[in-house]
N, C-alpha and C. Protein backbone atom coordinates (compact mmCIF):
# COMPACT_ATOMS: atom_id res chain seq x y z
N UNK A 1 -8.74 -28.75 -10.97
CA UNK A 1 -10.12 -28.30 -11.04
C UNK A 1 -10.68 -27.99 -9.64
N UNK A 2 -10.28 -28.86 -8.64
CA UNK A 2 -10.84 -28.70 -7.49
C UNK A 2 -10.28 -27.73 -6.91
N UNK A 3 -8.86 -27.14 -7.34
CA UNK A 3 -8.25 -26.22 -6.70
C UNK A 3 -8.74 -24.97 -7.21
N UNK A 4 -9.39 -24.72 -8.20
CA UNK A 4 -10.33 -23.92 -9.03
C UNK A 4 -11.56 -23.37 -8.26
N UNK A 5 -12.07 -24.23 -7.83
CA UNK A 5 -13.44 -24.52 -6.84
C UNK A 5 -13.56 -23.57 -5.66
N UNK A 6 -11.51 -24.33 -5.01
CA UNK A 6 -11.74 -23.55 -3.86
C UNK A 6 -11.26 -22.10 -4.19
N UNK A 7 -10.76 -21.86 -4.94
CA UNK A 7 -10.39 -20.23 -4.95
C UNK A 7 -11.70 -18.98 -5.11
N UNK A 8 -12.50 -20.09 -6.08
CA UNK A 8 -14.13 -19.19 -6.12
C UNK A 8 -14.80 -19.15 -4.74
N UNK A 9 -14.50 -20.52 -3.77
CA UNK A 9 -15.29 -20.68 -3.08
C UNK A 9 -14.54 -19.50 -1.84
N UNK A 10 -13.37 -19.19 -2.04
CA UNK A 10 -12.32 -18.03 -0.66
C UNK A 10 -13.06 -16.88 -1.15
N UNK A 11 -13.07 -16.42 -2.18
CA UNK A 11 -13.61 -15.50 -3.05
C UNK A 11 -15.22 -15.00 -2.87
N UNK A 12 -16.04 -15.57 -3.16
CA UNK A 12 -17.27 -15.51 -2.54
C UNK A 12 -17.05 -15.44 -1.07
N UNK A 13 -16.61 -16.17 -0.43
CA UNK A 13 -16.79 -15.65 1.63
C UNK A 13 -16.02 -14.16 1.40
N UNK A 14 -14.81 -14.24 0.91
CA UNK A 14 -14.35 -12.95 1.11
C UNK A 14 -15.08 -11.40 0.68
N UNK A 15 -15.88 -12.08 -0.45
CA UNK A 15 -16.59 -10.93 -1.08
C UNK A 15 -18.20 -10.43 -0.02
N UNK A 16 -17.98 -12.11 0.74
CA UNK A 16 -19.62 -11.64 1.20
C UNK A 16 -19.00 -10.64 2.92
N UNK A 17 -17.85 -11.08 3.51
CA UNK A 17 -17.53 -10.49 4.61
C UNK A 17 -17.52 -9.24 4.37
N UNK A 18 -16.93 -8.51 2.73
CA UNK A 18 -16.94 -7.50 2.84
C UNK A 18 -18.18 -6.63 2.10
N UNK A 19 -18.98 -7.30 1.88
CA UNK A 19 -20.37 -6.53 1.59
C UNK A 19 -20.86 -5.90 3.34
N UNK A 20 -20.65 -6.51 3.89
CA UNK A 20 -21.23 -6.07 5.61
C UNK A 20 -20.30 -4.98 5.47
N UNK A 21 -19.02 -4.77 5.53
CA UNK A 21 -18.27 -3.79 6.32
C UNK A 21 -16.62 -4.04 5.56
N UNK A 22 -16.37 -2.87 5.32
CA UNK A 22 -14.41 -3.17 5.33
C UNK A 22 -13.70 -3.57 6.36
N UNK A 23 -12.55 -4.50 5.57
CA UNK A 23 -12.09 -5.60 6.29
C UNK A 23 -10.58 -5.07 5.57
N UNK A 24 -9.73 -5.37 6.55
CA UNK A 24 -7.97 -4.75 6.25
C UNK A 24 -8.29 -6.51 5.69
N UNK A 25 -6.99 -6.33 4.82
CA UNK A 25 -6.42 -8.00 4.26
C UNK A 25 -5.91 -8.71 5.45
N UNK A 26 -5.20 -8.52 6.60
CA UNK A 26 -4.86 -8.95 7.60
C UNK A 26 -6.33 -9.89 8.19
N UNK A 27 -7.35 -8.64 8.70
CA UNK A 27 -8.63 -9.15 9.43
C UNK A 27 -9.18 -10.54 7.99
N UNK A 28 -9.35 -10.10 7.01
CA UNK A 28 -9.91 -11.06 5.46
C UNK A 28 -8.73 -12.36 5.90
N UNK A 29 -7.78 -12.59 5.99
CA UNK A 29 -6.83 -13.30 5.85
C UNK A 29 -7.11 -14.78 7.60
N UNK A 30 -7.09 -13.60 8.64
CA UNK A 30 -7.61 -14.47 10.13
C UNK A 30 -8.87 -14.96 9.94
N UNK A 31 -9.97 -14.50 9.26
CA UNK A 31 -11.03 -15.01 9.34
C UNK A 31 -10.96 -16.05 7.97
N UNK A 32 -10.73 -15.68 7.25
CA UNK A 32 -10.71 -17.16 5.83
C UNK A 32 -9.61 -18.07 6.09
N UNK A 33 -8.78 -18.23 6.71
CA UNK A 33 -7.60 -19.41 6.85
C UNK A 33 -7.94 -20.23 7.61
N UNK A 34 -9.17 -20.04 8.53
CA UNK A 34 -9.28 -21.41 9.31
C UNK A 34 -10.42 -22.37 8.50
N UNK A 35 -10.99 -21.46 7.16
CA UNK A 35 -12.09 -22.44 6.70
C UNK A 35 -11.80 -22.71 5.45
N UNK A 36 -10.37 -22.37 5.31
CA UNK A 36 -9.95 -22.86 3.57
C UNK A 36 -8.36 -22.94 4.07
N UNK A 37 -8.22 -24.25 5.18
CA UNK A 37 -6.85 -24.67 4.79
C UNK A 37 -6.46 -25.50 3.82
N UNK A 38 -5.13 -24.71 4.10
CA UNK A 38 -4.25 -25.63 3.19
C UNK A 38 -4.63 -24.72 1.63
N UNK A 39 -5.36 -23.78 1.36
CA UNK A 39 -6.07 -23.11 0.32
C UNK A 39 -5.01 -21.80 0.30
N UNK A 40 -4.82 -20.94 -1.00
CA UNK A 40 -4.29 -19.81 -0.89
C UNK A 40 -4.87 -18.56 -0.54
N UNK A 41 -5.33 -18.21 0.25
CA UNK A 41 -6.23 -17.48 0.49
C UNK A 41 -5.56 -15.91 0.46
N UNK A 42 -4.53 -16.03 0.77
CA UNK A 42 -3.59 -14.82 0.58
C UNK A 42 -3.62 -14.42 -1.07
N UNK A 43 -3.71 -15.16 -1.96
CA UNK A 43 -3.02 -14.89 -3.26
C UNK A 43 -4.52 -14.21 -3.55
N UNK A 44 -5.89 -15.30 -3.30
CA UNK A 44 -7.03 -14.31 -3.74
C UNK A 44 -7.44 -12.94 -2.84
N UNK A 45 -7.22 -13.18 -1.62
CA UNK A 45 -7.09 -11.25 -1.12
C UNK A 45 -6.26 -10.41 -1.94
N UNK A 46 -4.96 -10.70 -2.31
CA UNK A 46 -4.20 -10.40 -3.39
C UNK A 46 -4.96 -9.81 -4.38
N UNK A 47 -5.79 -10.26 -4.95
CA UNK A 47 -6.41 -10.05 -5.96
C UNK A 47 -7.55 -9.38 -6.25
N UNK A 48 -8.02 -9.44 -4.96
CA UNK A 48 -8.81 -8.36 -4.35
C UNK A 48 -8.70 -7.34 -3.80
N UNK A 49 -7.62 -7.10 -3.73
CA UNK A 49 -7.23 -5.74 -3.52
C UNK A 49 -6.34 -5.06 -4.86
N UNK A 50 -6.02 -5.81 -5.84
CA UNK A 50 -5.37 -5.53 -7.03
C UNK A 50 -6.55 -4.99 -7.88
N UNK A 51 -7.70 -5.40 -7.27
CA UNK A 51 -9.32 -4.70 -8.20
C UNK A 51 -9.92 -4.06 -7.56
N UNK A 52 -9.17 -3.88 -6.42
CA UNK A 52 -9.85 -2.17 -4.91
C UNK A 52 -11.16 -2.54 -4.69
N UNK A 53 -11.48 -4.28 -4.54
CA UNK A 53 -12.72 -4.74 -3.79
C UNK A 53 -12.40 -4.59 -2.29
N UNK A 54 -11.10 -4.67 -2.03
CA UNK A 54 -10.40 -4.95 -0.89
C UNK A 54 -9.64 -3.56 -0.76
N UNK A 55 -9.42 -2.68 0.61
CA UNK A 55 -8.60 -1.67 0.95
C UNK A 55 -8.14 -0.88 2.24
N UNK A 56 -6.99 -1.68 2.45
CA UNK A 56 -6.82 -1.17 3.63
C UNK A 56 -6.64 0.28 3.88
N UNK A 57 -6.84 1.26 3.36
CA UNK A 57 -6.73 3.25 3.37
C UNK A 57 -8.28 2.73 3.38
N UNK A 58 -9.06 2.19 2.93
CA UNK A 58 -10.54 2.23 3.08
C UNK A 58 -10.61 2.37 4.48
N UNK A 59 -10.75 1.14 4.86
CA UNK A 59 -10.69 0.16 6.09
C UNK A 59 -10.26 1.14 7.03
N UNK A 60 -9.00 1.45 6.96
CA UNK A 60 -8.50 2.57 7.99
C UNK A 60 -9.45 3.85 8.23
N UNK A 61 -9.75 4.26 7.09
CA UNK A 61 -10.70 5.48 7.02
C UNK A 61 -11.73 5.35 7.73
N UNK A 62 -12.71 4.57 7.40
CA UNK A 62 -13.81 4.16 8.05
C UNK A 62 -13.25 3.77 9.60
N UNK A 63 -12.42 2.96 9.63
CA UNK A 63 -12.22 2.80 11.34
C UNK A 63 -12.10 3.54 12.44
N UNK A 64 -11.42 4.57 11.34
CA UNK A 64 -10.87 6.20 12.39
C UNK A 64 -12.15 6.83 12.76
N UNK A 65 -12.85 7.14 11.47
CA UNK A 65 -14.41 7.58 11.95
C UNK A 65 -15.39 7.23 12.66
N UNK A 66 -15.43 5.66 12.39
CA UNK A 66 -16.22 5.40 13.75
C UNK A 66 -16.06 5.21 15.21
N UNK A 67 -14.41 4.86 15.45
CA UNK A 67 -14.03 5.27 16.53
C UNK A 67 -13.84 6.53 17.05
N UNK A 68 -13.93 7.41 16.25
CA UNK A 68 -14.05 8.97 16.43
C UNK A 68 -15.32 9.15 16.87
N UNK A 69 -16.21 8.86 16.56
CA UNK A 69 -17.84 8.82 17.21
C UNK A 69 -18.00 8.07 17.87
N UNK A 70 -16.94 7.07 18.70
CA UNK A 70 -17.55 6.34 19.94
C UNK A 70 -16.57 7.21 20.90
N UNK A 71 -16.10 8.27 20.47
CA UNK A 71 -15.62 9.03 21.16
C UNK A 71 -13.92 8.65 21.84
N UNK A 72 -13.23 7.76 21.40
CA UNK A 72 -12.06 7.41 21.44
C UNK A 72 -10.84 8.55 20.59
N UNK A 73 -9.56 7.85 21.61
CA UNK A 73 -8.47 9.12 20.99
C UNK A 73 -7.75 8.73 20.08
N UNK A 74 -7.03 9.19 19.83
CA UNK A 74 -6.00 9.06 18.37
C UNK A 74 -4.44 7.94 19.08
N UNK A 75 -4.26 7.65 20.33
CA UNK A 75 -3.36 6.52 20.67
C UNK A 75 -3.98 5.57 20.58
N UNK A 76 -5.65 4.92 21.50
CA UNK A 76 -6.44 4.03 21.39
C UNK A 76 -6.56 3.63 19.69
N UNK A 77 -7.01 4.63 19.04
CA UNK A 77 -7.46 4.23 17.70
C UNK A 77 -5.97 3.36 16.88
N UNK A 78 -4.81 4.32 17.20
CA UNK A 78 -3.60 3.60 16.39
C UNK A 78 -3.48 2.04 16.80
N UNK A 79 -3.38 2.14 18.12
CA UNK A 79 -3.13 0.96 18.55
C UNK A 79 -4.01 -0.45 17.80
N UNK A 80 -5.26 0.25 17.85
CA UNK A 80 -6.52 -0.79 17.34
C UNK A 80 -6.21 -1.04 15.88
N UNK A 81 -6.03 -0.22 15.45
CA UNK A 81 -5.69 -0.64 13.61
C UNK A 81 -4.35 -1.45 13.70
N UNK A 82 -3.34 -1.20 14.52
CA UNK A 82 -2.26 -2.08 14.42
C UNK A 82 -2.20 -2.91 14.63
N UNK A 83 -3.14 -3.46 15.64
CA UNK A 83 -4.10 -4.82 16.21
C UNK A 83 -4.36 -5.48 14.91
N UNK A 84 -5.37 -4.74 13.90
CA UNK A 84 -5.43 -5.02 12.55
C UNK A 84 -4.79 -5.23 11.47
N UNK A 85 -3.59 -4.85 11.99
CA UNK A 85 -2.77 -5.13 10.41
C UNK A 85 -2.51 -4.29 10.06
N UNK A 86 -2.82 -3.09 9.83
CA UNK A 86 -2.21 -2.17 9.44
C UNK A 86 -1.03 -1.38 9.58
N UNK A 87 -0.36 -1.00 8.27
CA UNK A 87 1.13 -0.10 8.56
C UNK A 87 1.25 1.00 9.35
N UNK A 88 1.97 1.14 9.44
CA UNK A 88 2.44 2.21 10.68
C UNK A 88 1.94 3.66 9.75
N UNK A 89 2.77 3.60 8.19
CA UNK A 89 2.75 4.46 7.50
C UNK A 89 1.23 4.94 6.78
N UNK A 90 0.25 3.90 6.80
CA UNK A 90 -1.29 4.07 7.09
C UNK A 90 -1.93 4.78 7.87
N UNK A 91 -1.32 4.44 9.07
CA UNK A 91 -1.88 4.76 10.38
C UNK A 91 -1.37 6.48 10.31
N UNK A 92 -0.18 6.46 10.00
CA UNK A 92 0.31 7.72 10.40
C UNK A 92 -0.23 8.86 9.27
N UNK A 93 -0.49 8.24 7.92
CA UNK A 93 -1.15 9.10 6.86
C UNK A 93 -2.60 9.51 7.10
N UNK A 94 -3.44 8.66 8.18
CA UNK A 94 -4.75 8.89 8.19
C UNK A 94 -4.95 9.75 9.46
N UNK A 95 -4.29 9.14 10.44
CA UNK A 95 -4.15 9.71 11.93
C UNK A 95 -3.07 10.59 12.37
N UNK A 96 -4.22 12.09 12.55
CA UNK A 96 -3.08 13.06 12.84
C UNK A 96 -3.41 13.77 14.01
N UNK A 97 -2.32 13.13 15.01
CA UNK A 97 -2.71 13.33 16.76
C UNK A 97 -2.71 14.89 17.07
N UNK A 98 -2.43 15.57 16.01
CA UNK A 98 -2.19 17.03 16.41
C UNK A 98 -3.28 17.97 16.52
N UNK A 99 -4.19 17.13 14.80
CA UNK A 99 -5.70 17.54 14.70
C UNK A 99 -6.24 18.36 15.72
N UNK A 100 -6.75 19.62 15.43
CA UNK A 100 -7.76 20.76 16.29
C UNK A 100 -9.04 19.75 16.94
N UNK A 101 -9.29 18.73 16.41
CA UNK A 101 -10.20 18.03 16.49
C UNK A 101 -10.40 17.06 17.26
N UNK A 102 -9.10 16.31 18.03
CA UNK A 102 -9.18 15.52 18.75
C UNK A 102 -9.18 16.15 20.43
N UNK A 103 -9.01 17.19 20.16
CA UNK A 103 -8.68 18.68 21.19
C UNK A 103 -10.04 18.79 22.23
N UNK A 104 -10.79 18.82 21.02
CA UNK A 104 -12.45 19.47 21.11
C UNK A 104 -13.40 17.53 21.47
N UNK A 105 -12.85 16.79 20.80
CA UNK A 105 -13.25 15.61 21.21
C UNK A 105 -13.10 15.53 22.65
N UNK A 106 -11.94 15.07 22.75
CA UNK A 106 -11.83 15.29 24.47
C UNK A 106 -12.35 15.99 25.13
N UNK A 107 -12.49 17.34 25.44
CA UNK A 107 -13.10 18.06 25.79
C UNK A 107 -14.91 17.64 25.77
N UNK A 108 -15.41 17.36 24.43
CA UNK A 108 -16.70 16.70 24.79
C UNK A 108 -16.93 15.26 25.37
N UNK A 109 -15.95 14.57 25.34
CA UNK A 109 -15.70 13.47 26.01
C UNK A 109 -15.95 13.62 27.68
N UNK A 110 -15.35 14.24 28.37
CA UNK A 110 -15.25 15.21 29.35
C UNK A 110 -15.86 15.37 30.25
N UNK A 111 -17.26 16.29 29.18
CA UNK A 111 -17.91 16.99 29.21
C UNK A 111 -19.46 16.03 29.58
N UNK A 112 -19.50 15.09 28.85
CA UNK A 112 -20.37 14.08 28.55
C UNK A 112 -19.93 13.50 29.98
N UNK A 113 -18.96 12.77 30.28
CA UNK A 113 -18.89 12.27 31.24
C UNK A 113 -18.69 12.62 32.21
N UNK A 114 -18.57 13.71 33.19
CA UNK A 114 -18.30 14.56 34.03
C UNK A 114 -18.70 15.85 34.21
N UNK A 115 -20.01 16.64 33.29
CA UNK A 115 -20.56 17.58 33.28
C UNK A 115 -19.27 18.39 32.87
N UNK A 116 -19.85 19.92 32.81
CA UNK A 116 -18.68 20.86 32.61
C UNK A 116 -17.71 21.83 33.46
N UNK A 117 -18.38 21.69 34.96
CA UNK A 117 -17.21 22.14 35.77
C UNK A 117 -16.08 21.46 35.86
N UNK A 118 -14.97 22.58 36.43
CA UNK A 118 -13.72 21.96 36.13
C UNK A 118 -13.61 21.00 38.21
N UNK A 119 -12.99 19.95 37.52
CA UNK A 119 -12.72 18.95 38.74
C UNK A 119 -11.98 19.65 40.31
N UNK A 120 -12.86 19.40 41.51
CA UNK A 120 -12.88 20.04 42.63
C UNK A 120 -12.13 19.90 43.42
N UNK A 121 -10.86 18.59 43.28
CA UNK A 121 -9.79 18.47 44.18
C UNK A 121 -9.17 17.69 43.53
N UNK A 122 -7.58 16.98 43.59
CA UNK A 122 -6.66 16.45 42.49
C UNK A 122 -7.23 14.61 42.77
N UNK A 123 -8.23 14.25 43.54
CA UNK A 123 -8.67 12.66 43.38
C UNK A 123 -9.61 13.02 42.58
N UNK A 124 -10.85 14.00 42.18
CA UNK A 124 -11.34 13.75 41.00
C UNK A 124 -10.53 14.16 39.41
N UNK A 125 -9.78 15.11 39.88
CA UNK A 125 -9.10 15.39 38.51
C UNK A 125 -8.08 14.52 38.21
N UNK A 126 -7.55 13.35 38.62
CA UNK A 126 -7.23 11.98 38.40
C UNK A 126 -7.08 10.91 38.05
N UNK A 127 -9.16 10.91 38.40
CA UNK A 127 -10.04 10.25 37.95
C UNK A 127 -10.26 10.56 35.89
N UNK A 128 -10.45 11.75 35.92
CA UNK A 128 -11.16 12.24 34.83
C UNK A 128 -9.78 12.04 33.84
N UNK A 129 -8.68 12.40 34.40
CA UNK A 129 -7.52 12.09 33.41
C UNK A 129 -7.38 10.61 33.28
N UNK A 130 -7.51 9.73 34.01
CA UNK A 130 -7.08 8.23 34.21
C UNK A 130 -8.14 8.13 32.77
N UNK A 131 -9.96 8.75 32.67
CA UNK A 131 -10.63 8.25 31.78
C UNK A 131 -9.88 9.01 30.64
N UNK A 132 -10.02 10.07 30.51
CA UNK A 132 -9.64 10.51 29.03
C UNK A 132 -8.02 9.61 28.35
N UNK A 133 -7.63 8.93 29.81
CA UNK A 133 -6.02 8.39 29.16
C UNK A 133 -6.41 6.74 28.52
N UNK A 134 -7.36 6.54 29.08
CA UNK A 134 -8.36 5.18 28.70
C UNK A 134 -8.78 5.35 27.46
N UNK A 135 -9.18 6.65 27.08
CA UNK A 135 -10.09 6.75 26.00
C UNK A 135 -8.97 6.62 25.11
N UNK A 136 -7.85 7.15 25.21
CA UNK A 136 -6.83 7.31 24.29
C UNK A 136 -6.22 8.35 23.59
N UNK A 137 -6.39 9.57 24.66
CA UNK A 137 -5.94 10.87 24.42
C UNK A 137 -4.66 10.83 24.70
N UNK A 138 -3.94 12.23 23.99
CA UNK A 138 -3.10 12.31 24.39
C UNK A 138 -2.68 13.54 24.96
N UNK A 139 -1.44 13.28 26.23
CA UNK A 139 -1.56 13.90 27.07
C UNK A 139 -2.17 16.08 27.37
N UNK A 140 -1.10 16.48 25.98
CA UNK A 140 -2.25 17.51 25.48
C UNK A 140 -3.60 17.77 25.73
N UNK A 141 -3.86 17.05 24.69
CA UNK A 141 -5.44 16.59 24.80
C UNK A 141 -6.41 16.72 25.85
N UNK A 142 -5.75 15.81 27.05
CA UNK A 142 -6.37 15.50 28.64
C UNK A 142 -5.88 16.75 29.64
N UNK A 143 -4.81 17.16 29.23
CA UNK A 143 -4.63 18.99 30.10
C UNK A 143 -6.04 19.66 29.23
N UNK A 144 -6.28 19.82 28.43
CA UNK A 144 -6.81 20.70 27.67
C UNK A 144 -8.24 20.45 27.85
N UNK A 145 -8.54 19.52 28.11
CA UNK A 145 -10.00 18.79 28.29
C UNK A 145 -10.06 19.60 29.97
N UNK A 146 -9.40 18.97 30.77
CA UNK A 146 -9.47 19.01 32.31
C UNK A 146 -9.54 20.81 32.67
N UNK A 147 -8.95 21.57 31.72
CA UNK A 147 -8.94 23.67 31.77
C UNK A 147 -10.15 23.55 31.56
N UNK A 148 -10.71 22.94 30.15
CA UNK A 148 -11.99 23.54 29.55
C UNK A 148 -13.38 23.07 30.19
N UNK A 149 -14.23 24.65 30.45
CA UNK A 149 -15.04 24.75 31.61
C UNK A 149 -15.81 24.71 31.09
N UNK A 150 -16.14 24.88 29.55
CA UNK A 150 -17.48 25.89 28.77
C UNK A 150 -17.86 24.54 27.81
């Protein structure tokens, strides 16, 4: 009975973490195991994701996008979901480094941070690649950013 208790009681935290925001089962799993040991906490994420309360293609989705609007690249972003738990084969279905889009990101990345002339001697154009390689572009990307004047 008591083991009853605690499965409602993993269940409710898990349900309330993810009313705020999606949570990969990995992130649900680090944050509920230190306050329901010895508890299965795996079997009810299990189960929550067997009723798509829980989803990591969610989770991923949403992550890509908002790191896409803090203006980060498509290596930074993989890396960060893998941080999370997530499969490679996730990562690679949602995130596609080739995208026209991460092109034009950089470039406003750039742009934002360095106005739009192109860099005046190879210590600032250096500089500006060292950031866009921070941000998590890839190398493409940071040639293509560093041409574009407009």
């Amino acid at each position: 009975m008591a083991d009853n208790k605690t499965t409602s009681d993993i269940r409710l935290a898990a349900m309330n973490l993810l009313a705020m925001r999606e949570h990969s089962a990995h992130e649900l799993r680090r944050k509920l195991a230190p306050r329901f040991e010895g508890a299965d906490v795996a079997a009810v994420i299990a189960v929550l994701t067997a009723e798509n309360l829980q989803s990591d293609e969610r989770y991923t989705e949403a992550f890509i996008i908002m790191r896409k609007r803090q203006g980060k690249g498509p290596i930074r972003i993989a890396l960060e979901l893998k941080e999370k738990g997530i499969s490679e084969t996730l990562i690679n279905l949602y995130l596609d480094s080739s995208d026209q889009d991460w092109f034009e990101l950089a470039v406003a990345e750039r742009h934002k941070r360095f106005g739009i002339s192109e860099p005046q001697d190879m210590k600032e154009k250096a500089r500006q690649m060292r950031f866009l390689q921070y941000r998590g572009f890839t190398q493409p990307q940071i040639s293509s950013a560093i041409k574009a004047t407009e």
